[in-house]
C-alpha atoms as a PDB file:
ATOM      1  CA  UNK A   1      74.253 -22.701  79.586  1.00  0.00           C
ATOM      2  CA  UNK A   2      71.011 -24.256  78.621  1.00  0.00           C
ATOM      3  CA  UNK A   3      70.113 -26.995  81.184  1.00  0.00           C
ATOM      4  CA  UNK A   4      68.772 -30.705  80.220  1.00  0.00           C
ATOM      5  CA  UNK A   5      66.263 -31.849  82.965  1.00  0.00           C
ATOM      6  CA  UNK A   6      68.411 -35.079  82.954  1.00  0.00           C
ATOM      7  CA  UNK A   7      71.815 -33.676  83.435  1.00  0.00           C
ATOM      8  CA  UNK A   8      73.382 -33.274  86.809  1.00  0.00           C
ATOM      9  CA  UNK A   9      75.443 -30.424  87.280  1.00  0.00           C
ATOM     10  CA  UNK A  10      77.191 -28.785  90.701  1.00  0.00           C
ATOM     11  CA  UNK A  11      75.167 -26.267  92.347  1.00  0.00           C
ATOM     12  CA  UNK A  12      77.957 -24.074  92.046  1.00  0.00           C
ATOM     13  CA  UNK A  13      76.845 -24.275  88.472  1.00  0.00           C
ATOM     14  CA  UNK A  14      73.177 -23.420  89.163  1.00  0.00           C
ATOM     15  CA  UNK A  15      71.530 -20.164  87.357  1.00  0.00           C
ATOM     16  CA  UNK A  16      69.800 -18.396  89.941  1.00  0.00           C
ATOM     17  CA  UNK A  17      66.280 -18.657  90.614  1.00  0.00           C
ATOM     18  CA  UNK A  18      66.234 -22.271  89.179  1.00  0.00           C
ATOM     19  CA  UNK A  19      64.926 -24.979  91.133  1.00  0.00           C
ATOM     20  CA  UNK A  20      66.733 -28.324  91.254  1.00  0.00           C
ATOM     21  CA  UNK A  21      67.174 -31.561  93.554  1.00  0.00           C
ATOM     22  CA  UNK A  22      69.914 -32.501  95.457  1.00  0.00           C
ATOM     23  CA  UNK A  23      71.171 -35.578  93.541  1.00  0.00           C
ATOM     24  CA  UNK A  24      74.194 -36.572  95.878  1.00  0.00           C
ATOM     25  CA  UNK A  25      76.699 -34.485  97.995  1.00  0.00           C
ATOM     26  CA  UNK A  26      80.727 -35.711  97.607  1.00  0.00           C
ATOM     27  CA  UNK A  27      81.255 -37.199 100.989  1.00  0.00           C
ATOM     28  CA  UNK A  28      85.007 -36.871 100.576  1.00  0.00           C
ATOM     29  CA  UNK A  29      84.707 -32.699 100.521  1.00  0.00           C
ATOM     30  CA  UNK A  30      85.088 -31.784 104.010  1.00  0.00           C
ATOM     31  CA  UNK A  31      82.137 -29.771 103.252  1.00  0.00           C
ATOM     32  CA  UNK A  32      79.751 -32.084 103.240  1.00  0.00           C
ATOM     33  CA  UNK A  33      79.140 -33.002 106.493  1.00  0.00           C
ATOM     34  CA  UNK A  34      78.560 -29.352 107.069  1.00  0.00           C
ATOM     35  CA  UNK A  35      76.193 -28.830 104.734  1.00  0.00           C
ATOM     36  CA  UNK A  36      74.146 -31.914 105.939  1.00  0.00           C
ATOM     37  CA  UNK A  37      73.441 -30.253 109.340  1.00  0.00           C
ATOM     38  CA  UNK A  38      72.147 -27.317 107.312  1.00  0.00           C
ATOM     39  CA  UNK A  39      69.902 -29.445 105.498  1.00  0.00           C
ATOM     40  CA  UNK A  40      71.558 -30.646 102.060  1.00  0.00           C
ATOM     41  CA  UNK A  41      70.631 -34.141 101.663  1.00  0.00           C
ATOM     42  CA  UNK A  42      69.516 -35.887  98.804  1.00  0.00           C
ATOM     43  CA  UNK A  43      66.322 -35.303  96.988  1.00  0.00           C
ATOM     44  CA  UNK A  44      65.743 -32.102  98.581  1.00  0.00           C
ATOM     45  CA  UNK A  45      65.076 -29.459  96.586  1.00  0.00           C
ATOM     46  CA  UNK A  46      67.440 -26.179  96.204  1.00  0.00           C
ATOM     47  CA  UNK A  47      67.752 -22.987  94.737  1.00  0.00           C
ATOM     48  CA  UNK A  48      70.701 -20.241  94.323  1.00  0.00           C
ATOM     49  CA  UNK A  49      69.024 -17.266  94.800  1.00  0.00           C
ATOM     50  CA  UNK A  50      72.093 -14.796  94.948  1.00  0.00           C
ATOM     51  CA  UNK A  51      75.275 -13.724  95.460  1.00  0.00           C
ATOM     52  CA  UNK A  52      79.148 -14.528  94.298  1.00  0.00           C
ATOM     53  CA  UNK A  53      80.317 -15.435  98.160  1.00  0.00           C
ATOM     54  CA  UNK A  54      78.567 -15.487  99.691  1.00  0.00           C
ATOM     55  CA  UNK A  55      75.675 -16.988  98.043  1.00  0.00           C
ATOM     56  CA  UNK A  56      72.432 -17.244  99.154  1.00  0.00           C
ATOM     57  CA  UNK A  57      70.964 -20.651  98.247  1.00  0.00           C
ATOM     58  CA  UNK A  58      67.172 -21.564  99.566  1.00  0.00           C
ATOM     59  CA  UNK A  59      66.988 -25.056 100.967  1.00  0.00           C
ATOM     60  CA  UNK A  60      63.585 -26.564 101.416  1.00  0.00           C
ATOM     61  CA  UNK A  61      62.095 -23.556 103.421  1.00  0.00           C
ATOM     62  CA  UNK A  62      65.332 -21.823 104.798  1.00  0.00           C
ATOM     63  CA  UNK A  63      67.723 -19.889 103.592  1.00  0.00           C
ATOM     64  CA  UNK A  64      71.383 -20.466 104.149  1.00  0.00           C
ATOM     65  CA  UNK A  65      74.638 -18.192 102.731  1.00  0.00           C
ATOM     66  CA  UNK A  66      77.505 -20.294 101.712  1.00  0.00           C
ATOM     67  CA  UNK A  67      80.805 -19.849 100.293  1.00  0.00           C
ATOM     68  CA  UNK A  68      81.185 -20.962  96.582  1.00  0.00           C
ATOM     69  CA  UNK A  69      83.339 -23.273  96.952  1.00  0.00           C
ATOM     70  CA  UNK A  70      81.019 -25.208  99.197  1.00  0.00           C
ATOM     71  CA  UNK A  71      78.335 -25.421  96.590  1.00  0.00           C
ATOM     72  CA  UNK A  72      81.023 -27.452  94.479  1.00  0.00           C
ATOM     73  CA  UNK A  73      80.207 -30.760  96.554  1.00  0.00           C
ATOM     74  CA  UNK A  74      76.642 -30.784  95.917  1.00  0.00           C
ATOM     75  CA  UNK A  75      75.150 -32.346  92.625  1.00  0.00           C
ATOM     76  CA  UNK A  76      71.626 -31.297  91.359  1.00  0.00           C
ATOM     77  CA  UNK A  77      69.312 -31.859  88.876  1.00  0.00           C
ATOM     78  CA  UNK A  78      66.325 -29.342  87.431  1.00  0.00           C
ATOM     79  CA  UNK A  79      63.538 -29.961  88.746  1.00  0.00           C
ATOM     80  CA  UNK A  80      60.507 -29.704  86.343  1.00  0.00           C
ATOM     81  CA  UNK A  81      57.485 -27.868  87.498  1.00  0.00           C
ATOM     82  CA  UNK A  82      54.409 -29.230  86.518  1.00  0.00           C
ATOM     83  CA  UNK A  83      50.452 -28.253  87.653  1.00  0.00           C
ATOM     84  CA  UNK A  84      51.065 -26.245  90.541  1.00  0.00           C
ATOM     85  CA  UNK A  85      52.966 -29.530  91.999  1.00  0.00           C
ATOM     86  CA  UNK A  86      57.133 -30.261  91.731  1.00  0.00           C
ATOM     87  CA  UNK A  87      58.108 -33.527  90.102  1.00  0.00           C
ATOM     88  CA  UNK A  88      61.541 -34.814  89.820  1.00  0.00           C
ATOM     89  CA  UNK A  89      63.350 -34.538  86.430  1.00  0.00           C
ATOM     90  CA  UNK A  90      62.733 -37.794  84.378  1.00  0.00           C
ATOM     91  CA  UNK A  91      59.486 -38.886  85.538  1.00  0.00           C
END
């Protein structure tokens, strides 16, 4: 699925090795408070790296493997990479 830098998506969704930012997480999942203590929260910047289910997914600078339907909860956007420095989809 080709991705538009403006669209948000669920990470579940994610190709691998494509960066994107955490746009929001779906506070009524009773995953979500979980994945907050492991880091998810908005504008941070994620990547699926591998795996069905497990899947490994990088957040900021660690590494975390999740169960799919966890990623389901979190909604991303691409980020664009521009110069050597990240800048957020849209600006």
């Amino acid at each position: 699925m080709p991705l538009d830098r403006q669209t948000t998506f669920s990470l579940e969704h994610s190709p691998r090795r494509v960066s994107n930012r955490v746009v929001s997480l779906d506070d009524s999942s009773e995953w979500a408070k979980h994945l907050r203590r492991v880091g998810f929260h908005e504008g941070v910047e994620v990547e699926v790296l591998s795996g069905r289910d497990p899947v490994l997914v990088r957040c900021q600078n660690s590494c975390v493997a999740l169960r799919r339907c966890m990623l389901g909860c979190v909604q991303v956007c691409v980020l664009q990479k521009a110069q050597g420095r990240t800048s957020f989809a849209g600006q």
